[in-house]
N, C-alpha and C. Protein backbone atom coordinates (compact mmCIF):
# COMPACT_ATOMS: atom_id res chain seq x y z
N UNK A 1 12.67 18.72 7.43
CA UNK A 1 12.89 17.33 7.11
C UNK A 1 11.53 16.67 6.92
N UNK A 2 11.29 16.90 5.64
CA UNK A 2 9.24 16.01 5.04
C UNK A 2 9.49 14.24 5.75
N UNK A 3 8.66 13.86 6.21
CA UNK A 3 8.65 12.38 6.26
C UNK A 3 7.91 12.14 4.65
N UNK A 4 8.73 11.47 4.02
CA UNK A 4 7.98 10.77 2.96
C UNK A 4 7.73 9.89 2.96
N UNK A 5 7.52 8.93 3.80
CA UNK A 5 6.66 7.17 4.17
C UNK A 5 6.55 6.60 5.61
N UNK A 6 6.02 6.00 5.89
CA UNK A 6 6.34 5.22 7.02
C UNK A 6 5.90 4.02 6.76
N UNK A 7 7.03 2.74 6.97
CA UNK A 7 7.51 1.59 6.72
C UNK A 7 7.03 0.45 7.47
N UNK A 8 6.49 -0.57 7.73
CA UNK A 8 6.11 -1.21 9.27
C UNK A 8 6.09 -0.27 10.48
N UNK A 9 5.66 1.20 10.59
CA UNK A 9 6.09 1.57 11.96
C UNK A 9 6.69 2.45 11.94
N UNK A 10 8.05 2.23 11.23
CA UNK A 10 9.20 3.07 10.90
C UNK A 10 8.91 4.35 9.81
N UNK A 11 9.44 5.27 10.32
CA UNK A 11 9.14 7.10 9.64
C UNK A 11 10.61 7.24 8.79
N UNK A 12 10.24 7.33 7.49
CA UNK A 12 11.12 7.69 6.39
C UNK A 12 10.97 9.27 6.48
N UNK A 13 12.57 9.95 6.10
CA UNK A 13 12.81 11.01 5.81
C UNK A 13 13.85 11.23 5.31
N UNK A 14 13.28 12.62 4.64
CA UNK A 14 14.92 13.19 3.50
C UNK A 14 14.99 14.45 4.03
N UNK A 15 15.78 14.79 4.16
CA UNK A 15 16.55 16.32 4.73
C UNK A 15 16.74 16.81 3.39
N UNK A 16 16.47 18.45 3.23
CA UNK A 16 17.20 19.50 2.74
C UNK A 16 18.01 19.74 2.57
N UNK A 17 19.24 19.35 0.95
CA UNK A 17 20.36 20.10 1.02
C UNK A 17 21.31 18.85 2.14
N UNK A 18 21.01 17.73 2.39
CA UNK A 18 21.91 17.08 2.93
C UNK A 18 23.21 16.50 2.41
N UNK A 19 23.86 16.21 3.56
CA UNK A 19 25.41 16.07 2.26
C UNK A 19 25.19 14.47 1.77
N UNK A 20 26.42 14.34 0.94
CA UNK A 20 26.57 13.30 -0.02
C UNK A 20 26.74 12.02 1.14
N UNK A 21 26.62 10.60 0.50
CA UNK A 21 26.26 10.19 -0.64
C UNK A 21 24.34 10.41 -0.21
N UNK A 22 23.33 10.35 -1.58
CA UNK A 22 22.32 10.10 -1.80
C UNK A 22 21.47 8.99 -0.16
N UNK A 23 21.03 9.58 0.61
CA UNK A 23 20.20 8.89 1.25
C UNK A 23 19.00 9.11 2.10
N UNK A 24 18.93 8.50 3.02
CA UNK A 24 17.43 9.11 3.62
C UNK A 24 17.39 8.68 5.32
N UNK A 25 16.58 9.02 6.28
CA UNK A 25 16.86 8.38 7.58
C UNK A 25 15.76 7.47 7.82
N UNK A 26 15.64 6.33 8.57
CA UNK A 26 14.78 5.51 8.94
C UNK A 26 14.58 5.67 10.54
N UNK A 27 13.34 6.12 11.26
CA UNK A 27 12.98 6.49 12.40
C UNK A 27 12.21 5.78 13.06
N UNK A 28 12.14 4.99 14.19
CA UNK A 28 11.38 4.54 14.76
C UNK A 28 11.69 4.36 16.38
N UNK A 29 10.92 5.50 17.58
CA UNK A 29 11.38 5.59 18.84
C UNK A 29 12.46 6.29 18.82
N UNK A 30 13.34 5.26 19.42
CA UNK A 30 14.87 5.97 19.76
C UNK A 30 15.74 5.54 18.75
N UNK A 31 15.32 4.74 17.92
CA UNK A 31 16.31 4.17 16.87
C UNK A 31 16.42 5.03 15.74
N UNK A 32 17.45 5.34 15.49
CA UNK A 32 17.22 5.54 13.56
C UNK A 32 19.03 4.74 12.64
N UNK A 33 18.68 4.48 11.80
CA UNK A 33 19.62 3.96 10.90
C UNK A 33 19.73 5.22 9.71
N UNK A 34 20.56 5.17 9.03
CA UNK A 34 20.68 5.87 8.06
C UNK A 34 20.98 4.87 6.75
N UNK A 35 19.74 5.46 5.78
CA UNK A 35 20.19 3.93 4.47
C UNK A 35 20.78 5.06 3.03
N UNK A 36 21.66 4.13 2.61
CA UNK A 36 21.81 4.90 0.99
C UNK A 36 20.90 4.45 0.72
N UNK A 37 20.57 5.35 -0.99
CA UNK A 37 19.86 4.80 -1.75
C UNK A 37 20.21 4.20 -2.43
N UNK A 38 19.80 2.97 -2.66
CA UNK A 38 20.70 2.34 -3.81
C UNK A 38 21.72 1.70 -3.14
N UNK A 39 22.02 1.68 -1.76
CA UNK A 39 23.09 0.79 -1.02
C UNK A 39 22.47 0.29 0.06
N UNK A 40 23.43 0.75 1.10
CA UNK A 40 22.85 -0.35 2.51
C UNK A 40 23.23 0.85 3.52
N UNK A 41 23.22 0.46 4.42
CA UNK A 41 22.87 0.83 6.18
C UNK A 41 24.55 1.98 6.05
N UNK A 42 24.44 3.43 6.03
CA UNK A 42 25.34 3.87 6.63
C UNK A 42 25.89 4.22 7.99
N UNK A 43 24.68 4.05 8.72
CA UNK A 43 25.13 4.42 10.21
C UNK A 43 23.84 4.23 10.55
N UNK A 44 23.62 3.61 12.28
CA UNK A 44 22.79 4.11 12.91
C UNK A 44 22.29 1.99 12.80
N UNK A 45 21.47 1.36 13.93
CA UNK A 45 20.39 0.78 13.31
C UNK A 45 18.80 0.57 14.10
N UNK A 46 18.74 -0.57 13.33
CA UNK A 46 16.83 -1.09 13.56
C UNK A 46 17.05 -2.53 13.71
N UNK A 47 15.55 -2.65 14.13
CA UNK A 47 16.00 -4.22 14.30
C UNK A 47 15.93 -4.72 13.18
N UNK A 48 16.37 -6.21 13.14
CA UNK A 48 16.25 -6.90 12.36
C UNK A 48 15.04 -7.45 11.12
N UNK A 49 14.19 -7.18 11.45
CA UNK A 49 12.77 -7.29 10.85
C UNK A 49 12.51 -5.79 9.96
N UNK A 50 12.35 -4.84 10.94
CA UNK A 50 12.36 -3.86 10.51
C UNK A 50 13.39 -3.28 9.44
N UNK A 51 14.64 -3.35 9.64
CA UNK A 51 15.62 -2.82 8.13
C UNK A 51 15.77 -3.79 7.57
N UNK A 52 14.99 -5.22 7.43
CA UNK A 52 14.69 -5.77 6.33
C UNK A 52 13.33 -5.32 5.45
N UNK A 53 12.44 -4.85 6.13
CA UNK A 53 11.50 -4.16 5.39
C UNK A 53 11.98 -2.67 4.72
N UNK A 54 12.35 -2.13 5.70
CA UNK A 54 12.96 -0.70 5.28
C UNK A 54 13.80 -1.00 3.87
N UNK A 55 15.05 -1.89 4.12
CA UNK A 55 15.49 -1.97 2.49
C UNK A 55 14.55 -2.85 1.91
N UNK A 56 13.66 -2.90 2.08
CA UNK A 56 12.79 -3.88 0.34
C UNK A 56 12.05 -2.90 0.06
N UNK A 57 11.70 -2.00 0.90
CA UNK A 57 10.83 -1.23 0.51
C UNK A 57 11.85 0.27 -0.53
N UNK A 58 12.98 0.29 0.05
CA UNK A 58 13.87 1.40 -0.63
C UNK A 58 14.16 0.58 -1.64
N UNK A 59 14.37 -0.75 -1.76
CA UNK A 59 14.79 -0.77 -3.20
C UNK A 59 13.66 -0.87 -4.35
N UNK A 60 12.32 -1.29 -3.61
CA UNK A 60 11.09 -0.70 -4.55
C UNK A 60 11.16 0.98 -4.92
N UNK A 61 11.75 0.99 -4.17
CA UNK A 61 11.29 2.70 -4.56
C UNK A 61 12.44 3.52 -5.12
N UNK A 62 13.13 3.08 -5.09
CA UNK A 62 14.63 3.36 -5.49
C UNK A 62 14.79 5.14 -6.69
N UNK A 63 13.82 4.57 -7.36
CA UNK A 63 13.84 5.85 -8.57
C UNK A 63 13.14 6.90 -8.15
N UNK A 64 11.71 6.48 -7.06
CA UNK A 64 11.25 7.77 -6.92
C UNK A 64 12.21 8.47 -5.89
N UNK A 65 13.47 7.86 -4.83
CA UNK A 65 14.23 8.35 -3.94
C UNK A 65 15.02 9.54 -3.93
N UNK A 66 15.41 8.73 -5.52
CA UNK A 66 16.16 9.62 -6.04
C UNK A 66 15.98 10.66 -6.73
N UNK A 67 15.04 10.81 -7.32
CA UNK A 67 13.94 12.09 -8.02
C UNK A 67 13.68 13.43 -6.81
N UNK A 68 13.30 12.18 -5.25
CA UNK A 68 12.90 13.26 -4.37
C UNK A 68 14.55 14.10 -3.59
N UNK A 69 15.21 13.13 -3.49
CA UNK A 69 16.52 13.36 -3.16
C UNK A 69 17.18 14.91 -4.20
N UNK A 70 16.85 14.54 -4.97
CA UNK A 70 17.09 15.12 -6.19
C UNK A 70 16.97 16.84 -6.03
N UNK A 71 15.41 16.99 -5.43
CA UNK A 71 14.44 17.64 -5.31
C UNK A 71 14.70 18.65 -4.55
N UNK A 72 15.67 18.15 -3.35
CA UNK A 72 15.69 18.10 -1.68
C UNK A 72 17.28 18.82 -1.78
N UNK A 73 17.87 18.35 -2.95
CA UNK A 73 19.27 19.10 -3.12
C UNK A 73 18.95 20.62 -3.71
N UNK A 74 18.13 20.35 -4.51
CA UNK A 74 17.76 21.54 -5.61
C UNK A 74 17.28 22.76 -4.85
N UNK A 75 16.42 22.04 -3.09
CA UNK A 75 15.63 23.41 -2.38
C UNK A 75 14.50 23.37 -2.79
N UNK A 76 13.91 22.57 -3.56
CA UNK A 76 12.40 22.17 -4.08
C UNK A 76 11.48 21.23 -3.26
N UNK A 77 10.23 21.11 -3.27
CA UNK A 77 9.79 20.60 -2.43
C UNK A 77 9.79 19.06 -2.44
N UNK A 78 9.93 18.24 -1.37
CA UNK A 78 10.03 16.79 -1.33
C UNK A 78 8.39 16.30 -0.99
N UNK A 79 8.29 15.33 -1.95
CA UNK A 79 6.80 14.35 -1.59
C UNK A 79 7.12 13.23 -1.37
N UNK A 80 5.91 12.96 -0.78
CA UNK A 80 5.69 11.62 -0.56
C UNK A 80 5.91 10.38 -0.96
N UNK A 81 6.05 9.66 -0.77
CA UNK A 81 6.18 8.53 -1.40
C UNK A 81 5.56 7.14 -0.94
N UNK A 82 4.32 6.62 -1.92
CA UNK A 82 3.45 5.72 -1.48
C UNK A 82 4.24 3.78 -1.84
């Protein structure tokens, strides 16, 4: 599981081969949320401050998510994302 960002604090990651729909986990301590891409909060959360940054920052990034997501289904390697 590559971390591809970390957000205010918070550690972005995409899993290998994870199941549907398209998303990624948001980590910070004991918390994690789970965000679609391209949607909102499937499970899990953060505080308030924080998964407001977390989604502005996923919906900036939205295309490279999905490229790496993409990537991550295929068994190819996942990068970073600045």
């Amino acid at each position: 599981m590559p971390r591809i960002a970390i957000v205010d604090g918070v550690s972005i990651y995409l899993y290998f081969l994870d199941h549907a729909p398209p998303h990624f986990h948001a980590i910070k301590g004991d918390q994690e949320a789970i965000i679609q891409i391209g949607g909102g909060v499937l499970a899990g959360s953060l505080s308030r401050s924080e998964l407001a940054k977390v989604l502005e920052w996923a919906e900036t990034h939205v295309d490279q998510l999905n490229v790496e997501w993409n990537n991550g289904q295929a068994g190819l390697p996942i990068h970073k994302i600045k």
